[in-house]
Protein backbone atom coordinates (compact mmCIF):
# COMPACT_ATOMS: atom_id res chain seq x y z
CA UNK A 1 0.00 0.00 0.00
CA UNK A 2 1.37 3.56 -0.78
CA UNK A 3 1.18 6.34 1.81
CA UNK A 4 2.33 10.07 0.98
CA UNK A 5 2.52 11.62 4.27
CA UNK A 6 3.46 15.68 4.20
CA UNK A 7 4.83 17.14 7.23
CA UNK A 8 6.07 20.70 8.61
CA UNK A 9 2.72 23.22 8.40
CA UNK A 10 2.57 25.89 10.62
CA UNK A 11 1.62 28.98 11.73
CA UNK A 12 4.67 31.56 10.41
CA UNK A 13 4.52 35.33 10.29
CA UNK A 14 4.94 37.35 6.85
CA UNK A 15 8.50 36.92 5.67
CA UNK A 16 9.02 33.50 7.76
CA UNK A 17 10.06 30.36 6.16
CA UNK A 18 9.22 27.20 6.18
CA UNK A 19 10.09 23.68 4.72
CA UNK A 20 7.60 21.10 4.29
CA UNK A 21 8.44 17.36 3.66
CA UNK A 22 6.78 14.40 1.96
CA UNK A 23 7.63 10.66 2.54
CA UNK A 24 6.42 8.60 -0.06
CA UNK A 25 6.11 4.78 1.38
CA UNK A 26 6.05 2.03 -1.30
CA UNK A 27 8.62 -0.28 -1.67
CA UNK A 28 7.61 -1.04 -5.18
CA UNK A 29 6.19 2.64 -6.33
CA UNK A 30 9.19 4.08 -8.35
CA UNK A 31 8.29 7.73 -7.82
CA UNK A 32 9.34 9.44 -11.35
CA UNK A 33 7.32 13.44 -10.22
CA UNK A 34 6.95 14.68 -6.77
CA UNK A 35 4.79 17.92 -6.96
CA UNK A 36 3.16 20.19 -4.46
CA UNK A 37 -0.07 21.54 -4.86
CA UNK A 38 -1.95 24.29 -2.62
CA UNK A 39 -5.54 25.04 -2.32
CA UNK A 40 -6.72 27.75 -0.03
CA UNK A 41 -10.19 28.52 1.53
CA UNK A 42 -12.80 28.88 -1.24
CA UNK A 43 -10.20 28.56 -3.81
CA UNK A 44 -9.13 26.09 -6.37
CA UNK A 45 -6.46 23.40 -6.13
CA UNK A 46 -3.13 24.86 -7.82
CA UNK A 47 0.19 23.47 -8.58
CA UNK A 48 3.02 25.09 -6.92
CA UNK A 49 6.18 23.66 -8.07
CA UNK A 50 7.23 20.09 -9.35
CA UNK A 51 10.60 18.44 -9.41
CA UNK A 52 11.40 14.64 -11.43
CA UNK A 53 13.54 11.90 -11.00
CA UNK A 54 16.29 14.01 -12.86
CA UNK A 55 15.62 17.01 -10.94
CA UNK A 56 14.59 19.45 -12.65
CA UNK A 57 12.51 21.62 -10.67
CA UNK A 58 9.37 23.96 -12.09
CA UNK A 59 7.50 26.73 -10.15
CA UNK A 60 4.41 28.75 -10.45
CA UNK A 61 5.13 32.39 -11.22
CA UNK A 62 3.25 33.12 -7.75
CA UNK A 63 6.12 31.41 -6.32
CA UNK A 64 8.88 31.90 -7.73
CA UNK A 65 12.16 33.29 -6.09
CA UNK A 66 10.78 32.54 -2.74
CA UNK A 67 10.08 28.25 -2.99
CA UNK A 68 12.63 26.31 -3.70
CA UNK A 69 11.72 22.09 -4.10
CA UNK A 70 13.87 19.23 -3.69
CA UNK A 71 14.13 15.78 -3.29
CA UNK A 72 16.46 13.28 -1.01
CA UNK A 73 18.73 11.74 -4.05
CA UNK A 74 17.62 7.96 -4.06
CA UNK A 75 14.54 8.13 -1.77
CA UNK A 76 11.30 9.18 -1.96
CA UNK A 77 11.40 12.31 -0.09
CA UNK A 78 10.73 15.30 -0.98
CA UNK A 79 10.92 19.28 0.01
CA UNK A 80 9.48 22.62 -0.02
CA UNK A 81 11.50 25.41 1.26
CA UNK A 82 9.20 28.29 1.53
CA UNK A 83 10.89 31.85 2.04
CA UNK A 84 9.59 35.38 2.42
CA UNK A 85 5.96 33.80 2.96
CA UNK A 86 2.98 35.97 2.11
CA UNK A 87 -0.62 35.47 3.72
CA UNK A 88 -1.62 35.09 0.48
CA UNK A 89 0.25 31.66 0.60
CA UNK A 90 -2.00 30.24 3.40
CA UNK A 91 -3.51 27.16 2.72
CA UNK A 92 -3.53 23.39 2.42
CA UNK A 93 -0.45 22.10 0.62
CA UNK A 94 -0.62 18.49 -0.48
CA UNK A 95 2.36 16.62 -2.05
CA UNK A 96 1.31 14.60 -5.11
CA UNK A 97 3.40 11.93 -6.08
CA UNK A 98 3.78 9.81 -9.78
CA UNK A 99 5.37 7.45 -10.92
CA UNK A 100 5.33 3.30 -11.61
CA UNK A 101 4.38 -0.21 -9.63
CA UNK A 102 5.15 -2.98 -11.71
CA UNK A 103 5.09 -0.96 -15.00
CA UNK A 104 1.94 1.01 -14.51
CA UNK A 105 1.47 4.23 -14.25
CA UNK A 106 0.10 5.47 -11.05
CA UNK A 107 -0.37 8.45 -8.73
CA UNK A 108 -1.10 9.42 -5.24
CA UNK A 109 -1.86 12.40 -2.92
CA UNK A 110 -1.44 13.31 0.24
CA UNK A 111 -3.95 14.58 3.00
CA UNK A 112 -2.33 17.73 3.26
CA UNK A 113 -0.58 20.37 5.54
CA UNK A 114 -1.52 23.61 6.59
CA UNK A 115 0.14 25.99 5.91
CA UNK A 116 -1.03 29.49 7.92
CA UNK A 117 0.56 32.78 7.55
CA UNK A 118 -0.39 35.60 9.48
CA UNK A 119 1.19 38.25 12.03
């Protein structure tokens, strides 16, 4: 069975940081994307920034030059380092992983972590 677990929400002030993880835990789910994904109160779901097995990272203009995403070489763990954090950038983030079991195509989600940024 596959479990995405995300981890590190909190309450920050404007211009805090933050880094949020996501364990992936499937000994046969080769995890090829790890992406996070937001969705605040009222508001639709929206990508955030994505990273592949290679590494090469994408981010959402909103977020750009303050998020940086990673992922643990060889495992499948992943990162969001959020900087300079805006109260606009309160909400639920939820790692989304993709990738293979046995040659099929599959992906996952996580239940999410809030994220809350206020003074």
């Amino acid at each position: 069975q596959v479990q995405v677990v995300e981890s590190g929400g909190d309450l920050v002030q404007p211009g805090g940081s933050l880094r949020l993880s996501c364990v992936v835990s499937a000994s046969r789910f080769r995890v090829y994307a790890m992406n996070w994904h937001r969705q605040a109160p009222g508001k639709q779901r929206e990508l955030v920034a994505g990273i592949t097995t290679h590494g090469y990272p994408e981010y959402a203009d909103f977020v750009k030059g303050r998020f940086a995403i990673s992922r643990d070489s060889g495992e499948n763990t992943g990162h969001l380092q959020m900087n300079d954090l805006k109260p606009e950038d309160t909400a639920i983030y939820y790692c989304h992983a993709g990738g293979t079991i046995g040659g099929a195509m599959v992906d996952y989600w996580g239940q999410g972590t809030q994220v809350t940024v206020s003074s």
